[in-house]
C-alpha atoms as a PDB file:
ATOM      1  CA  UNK A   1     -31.294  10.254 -27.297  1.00  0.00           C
ATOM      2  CA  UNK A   2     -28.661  11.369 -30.202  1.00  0.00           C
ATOM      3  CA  UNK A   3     -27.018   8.153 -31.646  1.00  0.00           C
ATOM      4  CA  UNK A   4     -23.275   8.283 -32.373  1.00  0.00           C
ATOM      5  CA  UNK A   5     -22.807   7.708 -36.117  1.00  0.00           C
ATOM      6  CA  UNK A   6     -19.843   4.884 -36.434  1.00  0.00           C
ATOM      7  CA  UNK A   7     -17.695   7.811 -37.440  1.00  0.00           C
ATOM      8  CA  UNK A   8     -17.946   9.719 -33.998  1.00  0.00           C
ATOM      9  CA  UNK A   9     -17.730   6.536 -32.590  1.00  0.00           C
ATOM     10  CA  UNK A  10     -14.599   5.629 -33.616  1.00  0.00           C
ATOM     11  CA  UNK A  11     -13.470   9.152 -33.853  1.00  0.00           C
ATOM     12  CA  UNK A  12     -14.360   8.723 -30.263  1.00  0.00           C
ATOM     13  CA  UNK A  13     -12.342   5.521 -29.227  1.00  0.00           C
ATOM     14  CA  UNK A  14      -8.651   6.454 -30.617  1.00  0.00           C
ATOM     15  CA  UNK A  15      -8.766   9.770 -28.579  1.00  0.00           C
ATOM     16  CA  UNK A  16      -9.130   7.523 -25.716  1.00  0.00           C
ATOM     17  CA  UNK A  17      -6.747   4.939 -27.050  1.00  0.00           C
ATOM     18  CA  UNK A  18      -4.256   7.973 -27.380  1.00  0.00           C
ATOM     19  CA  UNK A  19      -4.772   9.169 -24.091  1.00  0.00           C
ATOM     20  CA  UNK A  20      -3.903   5.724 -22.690  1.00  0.00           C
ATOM     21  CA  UNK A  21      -0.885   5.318 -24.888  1.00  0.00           C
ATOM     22  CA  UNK A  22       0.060   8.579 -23.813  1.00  0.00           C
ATOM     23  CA  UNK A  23       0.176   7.408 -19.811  1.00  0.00           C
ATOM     24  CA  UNK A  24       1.391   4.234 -20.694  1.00  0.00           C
ATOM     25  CA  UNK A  25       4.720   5.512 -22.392  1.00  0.00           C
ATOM     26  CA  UNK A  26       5.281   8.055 -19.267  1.00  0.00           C
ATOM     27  CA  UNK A  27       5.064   5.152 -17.164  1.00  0.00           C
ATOM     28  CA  UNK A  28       7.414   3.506 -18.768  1.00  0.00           C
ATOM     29  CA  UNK A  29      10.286   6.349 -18.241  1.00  0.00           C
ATOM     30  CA  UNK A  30      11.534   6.232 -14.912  1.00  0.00           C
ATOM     31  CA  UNK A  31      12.427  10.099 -15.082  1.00  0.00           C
ATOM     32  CA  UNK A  32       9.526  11.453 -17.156  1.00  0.00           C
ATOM     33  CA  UNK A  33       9.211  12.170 -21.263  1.00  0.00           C
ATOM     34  CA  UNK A  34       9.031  15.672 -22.295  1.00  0.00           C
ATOM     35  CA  UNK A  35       6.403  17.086 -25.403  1.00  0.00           C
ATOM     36  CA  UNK A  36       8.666  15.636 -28.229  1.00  0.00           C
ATOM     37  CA  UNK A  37       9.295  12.321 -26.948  1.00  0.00           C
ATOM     38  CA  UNK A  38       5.887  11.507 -25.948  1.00  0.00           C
ATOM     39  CA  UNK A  39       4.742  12.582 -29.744  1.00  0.00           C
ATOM     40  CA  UNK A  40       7.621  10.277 -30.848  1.00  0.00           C
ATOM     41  CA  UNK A  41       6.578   7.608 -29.068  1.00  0.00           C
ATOM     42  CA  UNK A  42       2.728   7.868 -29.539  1.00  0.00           C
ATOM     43  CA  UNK A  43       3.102   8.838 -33.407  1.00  0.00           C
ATOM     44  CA  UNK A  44       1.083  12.344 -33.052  1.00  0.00           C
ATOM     45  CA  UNK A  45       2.094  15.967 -33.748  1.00  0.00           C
ATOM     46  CA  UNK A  46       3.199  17.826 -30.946  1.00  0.00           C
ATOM     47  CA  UNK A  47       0.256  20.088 -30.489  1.00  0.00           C
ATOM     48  CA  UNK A  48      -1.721  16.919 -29.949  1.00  0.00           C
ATOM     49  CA  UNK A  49       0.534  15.276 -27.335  1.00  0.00           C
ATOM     50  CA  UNK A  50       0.017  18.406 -25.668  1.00  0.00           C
ATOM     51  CA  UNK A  51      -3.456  18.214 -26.126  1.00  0.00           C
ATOM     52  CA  UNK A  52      -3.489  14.429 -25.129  1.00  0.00           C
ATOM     53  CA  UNK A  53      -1.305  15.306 -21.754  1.00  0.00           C
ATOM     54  CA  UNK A  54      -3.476  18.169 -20.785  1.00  0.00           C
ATOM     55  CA  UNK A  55      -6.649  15.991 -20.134  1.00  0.00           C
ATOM     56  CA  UNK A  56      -3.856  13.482 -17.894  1.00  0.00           C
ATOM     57  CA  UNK A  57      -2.706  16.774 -16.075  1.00  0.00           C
ATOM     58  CA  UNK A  58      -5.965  17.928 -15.414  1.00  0.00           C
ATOM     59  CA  UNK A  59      -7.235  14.772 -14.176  1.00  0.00           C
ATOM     60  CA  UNK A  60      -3.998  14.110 -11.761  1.00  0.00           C
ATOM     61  CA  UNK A  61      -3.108  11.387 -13.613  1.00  0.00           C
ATOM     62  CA  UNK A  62       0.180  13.183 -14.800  1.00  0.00           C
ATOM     63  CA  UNK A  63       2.489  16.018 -13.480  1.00  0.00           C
ATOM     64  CA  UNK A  64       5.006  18.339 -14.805  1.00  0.00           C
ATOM     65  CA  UNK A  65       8.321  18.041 -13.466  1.00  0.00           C
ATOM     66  CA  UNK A  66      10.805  21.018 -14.724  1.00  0.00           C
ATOM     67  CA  UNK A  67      10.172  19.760 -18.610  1.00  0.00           C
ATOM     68  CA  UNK A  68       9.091  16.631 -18.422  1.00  0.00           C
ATOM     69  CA  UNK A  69       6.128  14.864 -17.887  1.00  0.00           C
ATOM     70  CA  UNK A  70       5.648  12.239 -14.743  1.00  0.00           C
ATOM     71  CA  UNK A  71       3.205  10.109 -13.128  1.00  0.00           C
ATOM     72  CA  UNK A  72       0.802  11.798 -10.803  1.00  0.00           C
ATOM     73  CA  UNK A  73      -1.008  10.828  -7.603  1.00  0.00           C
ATOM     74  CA  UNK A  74      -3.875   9.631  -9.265  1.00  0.00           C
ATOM     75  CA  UNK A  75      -2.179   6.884 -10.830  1.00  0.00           C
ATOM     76  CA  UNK A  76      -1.178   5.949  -7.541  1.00  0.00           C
ATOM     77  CA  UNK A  77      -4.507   6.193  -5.892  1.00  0.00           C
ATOM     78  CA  UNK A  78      -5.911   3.277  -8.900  1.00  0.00           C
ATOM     79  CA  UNK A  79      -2.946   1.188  -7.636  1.00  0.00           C
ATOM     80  CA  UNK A  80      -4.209   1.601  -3.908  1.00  0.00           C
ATOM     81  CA  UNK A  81      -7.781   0.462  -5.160  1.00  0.00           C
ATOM     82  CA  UNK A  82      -6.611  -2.483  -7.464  1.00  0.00           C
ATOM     83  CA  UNK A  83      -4.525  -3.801  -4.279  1.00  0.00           C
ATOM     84  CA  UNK A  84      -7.576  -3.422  -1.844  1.00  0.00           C
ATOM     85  CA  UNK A  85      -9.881  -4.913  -4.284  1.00  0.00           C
ATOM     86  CA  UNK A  86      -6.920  -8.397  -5.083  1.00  0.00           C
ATOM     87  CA  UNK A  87      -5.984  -8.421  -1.205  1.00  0.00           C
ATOM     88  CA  UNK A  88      -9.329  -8.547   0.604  1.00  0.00           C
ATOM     89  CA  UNK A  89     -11.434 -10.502  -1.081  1.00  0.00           C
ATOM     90  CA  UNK A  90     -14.629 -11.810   0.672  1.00  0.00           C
ATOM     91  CA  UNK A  91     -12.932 -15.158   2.055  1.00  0.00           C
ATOM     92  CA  UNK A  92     -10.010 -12.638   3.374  1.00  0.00           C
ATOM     93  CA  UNK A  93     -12.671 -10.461   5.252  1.00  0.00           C
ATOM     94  CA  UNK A  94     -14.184 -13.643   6.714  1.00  0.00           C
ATOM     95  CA  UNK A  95     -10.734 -14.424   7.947  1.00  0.00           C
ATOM     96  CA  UNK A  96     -10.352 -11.048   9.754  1.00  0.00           C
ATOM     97  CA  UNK A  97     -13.403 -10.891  11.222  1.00  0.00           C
ATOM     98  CA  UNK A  98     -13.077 -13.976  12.410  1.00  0.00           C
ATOM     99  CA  UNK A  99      -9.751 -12.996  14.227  1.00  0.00           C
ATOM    100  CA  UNK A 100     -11.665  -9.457  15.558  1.00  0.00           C
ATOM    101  CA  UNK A 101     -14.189 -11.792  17.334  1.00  0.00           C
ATOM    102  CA  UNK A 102     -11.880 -13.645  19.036  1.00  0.00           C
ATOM    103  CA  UNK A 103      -9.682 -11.718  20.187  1.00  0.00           C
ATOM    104  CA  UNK A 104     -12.156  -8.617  20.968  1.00  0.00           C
ATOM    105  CA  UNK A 105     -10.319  -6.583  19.442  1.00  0.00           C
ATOM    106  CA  UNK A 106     -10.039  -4.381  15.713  1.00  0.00           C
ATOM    107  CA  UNK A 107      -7.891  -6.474  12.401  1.00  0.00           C
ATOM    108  CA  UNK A 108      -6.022  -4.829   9.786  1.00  0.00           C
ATOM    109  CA  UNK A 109      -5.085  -6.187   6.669  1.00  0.00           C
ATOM    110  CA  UNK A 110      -2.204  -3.921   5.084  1.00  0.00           C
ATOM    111  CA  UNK A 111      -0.402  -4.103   1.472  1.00  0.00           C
ATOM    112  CA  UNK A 112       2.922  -3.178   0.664  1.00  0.00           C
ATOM    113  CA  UNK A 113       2.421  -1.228  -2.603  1.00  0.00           C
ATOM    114  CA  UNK A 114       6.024   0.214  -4.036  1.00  0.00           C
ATOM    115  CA  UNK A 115       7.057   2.048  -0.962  1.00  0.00           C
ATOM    116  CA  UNK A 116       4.326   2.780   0.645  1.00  0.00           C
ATOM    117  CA  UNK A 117       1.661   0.945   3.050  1.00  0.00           C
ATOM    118  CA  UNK A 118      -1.463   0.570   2.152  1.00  0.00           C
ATOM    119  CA  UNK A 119      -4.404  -0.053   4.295  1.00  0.00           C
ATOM    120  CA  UNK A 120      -6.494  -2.608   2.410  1.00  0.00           C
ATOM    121  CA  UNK A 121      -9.203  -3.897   4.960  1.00  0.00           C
ATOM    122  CA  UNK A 122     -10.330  -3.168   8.557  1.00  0.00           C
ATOM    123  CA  UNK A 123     -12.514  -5.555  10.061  1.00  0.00           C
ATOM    124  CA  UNK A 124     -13.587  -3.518  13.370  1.00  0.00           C
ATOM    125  CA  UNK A 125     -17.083  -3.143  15.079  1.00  0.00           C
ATOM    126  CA  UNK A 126     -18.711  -0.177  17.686  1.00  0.00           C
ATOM    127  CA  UNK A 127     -17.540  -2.790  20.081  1.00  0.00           C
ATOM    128  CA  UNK A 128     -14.501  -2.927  18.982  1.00  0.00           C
ATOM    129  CA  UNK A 129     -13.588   0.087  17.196  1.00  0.00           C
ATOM    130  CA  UNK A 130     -10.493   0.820  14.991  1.00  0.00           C
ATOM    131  CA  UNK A 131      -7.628   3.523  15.205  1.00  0.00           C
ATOM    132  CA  UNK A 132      -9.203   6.400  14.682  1.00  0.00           C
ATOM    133  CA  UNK A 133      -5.871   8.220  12.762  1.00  0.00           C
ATOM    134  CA  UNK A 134      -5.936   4.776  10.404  1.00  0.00           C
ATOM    135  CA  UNK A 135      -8.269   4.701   7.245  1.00  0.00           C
ATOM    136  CA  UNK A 136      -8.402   2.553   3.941  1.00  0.00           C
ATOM    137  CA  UNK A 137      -5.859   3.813   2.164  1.00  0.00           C
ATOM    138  CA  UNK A 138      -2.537   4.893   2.269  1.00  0.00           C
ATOM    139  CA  UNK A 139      -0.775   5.221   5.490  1.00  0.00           C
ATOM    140  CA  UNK A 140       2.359   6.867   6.729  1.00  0.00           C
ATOM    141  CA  UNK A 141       4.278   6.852   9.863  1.00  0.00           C
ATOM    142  CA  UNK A 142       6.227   3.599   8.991  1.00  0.00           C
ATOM    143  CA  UNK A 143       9.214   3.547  11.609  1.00  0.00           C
ATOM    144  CA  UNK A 144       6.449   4.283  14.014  1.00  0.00           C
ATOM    145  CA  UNK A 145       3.442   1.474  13.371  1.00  0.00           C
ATOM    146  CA  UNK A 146       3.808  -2.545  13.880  1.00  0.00           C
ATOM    147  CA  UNK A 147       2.926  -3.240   9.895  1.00  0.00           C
ATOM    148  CA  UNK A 148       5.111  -0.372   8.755  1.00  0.00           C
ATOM    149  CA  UNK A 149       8.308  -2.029  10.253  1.00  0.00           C
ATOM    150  CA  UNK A 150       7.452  -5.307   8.350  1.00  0.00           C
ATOM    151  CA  UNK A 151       7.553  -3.529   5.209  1.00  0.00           C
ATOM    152  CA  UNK A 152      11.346  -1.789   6.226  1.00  0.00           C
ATOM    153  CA  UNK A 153      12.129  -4.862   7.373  1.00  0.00           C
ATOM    154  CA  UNK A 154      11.342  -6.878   4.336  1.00  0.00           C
ATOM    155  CA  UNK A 155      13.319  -4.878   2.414  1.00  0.00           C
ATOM    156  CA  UNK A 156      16.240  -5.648   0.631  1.00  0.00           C
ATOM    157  CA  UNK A 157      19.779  -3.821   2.582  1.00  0.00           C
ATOM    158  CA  UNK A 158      20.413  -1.246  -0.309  1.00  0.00           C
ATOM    159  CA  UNK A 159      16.526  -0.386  -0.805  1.00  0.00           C
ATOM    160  CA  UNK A 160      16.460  -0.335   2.938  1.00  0.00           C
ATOM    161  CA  UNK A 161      19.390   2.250   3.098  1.00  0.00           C
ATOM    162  CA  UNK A 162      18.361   4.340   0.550  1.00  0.00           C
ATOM    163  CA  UNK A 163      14.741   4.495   2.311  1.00  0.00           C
ATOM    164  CA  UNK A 164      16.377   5.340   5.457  1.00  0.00           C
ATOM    165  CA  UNK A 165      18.819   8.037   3.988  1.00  0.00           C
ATOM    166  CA  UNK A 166      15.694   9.987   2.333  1.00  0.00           C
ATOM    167  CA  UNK A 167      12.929   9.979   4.732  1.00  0.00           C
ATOM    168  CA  UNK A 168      12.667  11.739   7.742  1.00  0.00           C
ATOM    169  CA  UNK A 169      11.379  10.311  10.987  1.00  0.00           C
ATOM    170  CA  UNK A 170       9.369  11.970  13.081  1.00  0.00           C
ATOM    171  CA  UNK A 171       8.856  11.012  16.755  1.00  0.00           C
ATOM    172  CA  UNK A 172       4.646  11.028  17.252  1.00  0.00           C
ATOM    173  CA  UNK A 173       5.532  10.126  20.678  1.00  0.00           C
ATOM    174  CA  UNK A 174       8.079  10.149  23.244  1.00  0.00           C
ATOM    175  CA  UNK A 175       8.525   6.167  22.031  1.00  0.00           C
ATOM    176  CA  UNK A 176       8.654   6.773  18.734  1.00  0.00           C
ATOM    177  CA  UNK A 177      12.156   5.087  17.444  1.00  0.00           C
ATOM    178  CA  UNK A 178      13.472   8.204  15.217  1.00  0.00           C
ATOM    179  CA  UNK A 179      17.407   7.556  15.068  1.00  0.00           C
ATOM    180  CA  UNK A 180      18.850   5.073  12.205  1.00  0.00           C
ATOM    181  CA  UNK A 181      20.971   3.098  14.421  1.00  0.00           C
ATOM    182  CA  UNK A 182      18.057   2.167  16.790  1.00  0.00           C
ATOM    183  CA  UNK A 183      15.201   1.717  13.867  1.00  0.00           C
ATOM    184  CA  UNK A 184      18.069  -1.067  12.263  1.00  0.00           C
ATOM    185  CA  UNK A 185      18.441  -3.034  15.492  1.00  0.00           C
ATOM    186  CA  UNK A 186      14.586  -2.966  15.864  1.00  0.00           C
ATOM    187  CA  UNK A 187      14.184  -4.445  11.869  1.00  0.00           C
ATOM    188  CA  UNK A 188      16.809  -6.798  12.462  1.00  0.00           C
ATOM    189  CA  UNK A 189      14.972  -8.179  15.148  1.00  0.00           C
ATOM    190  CA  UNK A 190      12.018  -8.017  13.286  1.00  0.00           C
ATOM    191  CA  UNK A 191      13.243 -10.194  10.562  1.00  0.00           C
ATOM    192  CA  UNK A 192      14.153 -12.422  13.206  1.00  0.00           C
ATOM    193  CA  UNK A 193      11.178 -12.913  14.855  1.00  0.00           C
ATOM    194  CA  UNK A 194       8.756 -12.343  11.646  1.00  0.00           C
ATOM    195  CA  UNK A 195       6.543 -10.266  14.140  1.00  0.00           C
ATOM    196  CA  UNK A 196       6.358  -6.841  14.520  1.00  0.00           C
ATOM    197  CA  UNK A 197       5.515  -4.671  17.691  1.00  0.00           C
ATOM    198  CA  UNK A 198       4.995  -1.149  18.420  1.00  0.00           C
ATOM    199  CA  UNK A 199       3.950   0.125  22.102  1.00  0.00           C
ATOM    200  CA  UNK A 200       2.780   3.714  22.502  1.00  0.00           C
ATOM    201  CA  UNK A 201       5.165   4.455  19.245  1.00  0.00           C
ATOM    202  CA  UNK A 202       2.487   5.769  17.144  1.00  0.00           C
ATOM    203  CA  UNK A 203      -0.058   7.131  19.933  1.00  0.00           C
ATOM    204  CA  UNK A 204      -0.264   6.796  23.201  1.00  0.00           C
ATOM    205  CA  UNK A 205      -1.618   4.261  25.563  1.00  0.00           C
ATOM    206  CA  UNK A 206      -2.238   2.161  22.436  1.00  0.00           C
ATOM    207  CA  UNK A 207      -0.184  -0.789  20.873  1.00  0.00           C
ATOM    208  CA  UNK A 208       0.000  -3.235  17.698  1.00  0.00           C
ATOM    209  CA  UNK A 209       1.388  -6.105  16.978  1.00  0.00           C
ATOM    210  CA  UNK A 210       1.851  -7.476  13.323  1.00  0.00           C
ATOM    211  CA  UNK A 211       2.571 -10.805  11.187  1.00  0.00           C
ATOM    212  CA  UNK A 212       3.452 -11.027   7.280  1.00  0.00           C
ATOM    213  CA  UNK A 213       1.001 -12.371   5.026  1.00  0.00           C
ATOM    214  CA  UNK A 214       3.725 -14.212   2.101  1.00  0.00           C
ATOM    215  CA  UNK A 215       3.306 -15.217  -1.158  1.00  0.00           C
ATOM    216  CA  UNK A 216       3.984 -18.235  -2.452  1.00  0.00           C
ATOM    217  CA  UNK A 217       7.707 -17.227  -3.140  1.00  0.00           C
ATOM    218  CA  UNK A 218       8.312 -16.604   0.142  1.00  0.00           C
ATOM    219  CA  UNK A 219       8.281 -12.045   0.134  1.00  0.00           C
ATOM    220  CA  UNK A 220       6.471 -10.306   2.169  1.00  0.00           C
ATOM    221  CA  UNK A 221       2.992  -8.953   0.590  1.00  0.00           C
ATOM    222  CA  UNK A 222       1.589  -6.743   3.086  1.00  0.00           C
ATOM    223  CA  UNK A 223       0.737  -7.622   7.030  1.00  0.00           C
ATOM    224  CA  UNK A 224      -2.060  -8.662   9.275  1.00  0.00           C
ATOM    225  CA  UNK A 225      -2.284  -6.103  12.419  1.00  0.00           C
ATOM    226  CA  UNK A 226      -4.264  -5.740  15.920  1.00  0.00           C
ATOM    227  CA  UNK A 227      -4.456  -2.806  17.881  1.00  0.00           C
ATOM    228  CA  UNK A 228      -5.705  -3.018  21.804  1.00  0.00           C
ATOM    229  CA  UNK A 229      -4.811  -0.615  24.646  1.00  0.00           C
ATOM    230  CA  UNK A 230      -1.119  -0.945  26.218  1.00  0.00           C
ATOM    231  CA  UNK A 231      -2.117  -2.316  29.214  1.00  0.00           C
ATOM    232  CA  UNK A 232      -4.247  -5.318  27.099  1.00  0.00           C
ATOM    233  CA  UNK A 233      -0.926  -6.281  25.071  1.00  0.00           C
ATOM    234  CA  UNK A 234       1.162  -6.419  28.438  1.00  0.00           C
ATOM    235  CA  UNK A 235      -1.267  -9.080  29.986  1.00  0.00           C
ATOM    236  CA  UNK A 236      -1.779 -11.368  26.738  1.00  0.00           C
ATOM    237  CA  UNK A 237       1.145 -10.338  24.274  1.00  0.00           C
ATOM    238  CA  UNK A 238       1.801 -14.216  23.730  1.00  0.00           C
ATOM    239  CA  UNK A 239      -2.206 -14.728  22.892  1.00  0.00           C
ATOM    240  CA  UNK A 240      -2.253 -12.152  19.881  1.00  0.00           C
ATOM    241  CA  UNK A 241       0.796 -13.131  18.607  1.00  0.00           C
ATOM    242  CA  UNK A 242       0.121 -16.845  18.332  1.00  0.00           C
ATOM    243  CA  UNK A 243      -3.369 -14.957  16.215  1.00  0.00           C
ATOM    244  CA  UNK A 244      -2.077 -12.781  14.216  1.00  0.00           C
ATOM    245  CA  UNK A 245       0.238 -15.142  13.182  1.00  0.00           C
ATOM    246  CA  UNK A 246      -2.291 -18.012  12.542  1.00  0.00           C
ATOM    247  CA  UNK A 247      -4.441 -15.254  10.763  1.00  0.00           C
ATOM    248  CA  UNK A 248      -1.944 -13.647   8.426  1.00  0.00           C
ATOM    249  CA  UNK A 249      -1.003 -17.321   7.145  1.00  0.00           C
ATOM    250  CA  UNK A 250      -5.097 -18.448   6.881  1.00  0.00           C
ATOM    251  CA  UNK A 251      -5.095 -14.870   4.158  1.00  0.00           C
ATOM    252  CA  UNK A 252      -2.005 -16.005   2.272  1.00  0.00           C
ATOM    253  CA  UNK A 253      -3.352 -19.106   1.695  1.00  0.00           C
ATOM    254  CA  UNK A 254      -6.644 -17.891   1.083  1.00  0.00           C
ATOM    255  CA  UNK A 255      -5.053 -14.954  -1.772  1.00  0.00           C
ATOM    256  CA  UNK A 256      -2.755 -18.548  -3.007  1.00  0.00           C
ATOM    257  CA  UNK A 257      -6.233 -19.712  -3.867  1.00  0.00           C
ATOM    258  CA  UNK A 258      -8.526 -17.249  -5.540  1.00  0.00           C
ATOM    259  CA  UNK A 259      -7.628 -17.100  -8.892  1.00  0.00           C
ATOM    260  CA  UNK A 260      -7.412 -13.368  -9.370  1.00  0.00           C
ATOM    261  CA  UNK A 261      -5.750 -12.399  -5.637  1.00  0.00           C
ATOM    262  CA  UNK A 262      -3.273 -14.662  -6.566  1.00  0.00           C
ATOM    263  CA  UNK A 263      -1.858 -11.880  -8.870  1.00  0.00           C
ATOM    264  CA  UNK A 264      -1.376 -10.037  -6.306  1.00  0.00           C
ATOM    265  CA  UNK A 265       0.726 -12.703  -4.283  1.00  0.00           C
ATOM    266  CA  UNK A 266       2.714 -14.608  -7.280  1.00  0.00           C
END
């Protein structure tokens, strides 16, 4: 094996230092840097920013927007992993599980990362299998699934209405709540209840019903969900709600106590 003389080793580390200091001062620009800035900021010559930012770009860790330089989906894919790895720890998992077994029936455990939802844990079985459309990961379909609307609805007014104003709604059924006025009634009440619901919204014959897991200061982290058929929620509605909701607040205060989940919750 060749050995690395200390030279090439540290010749070695401060390319990768650069590279990091590279994504770390496009991060912090909200609308991107372009070549010059980014060799301001770093301290390099242009030719090497470029050089620096090409590895990023290649990687997906960066994008090029008109003449600047943005964050890419890569980035956002380590921020899906760091929030499944803080949210479901092993105690978490124990907690879900625990809730599939009793009430026969497949457990989500969602995060609310920037805007989007993340799926962070599913604690299903072959007996009880999950959603087949719904993966670790991120999700979509907000206005349309039970943990989705606790995100909207946790949202401050102005956030909410600029969400709202921006996205487009699709209806994935004939259910499917698609016009503004409607999807703010069904938040409100939402916010109200601090349980979420969705019947044959997001496919048919099948329903969800969702409770926020808090942190300690009281805002709404991400959500604990179970799915069963439509005809199962209609006969014991009141019997997953009282679990959910006993669930999602058994993985707050298990996140309140690990030492490094409770990052993710402070």
């Amino acid at each position: 094996m060749t050995r690395e003389t200390p030279g090439e080793s540290r010749s070695g580390a401060q390319a990768v230092e650069r590279v990091l200091a590279v994504l770390e001062v496009i991060a912090e620009s909200a609308p991107g840097l372009e070549i010059a800035q980014i060799a301001d900021a770093v301290g390099v010559s242009a030719s090497t920013a470029y050089r620096l930012v090409g590895v990023l770009q290649r990687q997906g860790y960066v994008v090029r927007h008109e003449h600047r330089y943005v964050l890419g989906r890569t980035v956002g894919l380590l921020g899906v992993a760091l929030q499944q790895q803080m949210l479901a720890t092993p105690a978490v998992q124990r907690a879900l599980e625990a809730a599939r077994d009793e009430t026969h029936a497949p457990v989500y455990l969602t995060g609310f990362f920037d805007e989007e939802v993340v799926v962070a844990h599913i604690a299903d079985s072959p007996e009880h299998p999950r959603i087949g459309q719904l993966h670790v990961g991120f999700s979509e379909a907000n206005h349309a699934t039970a943990f989705g609307k606790l995100m909207l609805a946790s949202k401050a007014p102005h956030d909410l209405d600029e969400f709202l104003e921006r996205t487009e709604r699709r209806a994935l059924t004939p259910r499917s709540i698609t016009s503004t006025p409607k999807l703010r009634d069904e938040l409100a009440r939402v916010r109200r209840e601090q349980l979420a619901v969705e019947v044959e919204e997001y496919l048919p014959l099948l329903a969800c019903i969702a409770a926020p897991v808090r942190s300690r200061r009281g805002s709404t982290i991400g959500a604990v969900s179970i799915s069963v058929s439509a005809d199962d929620f209609r006969s014991r509605a009141d019997e997953l709600g009282r679990v959910v909701r006993r669930t999602a607040w058994h993985v707050a205060s298990e996140l309140e106590g690990d030492p490094v989940a409770s990052r993710a919750i402070s």
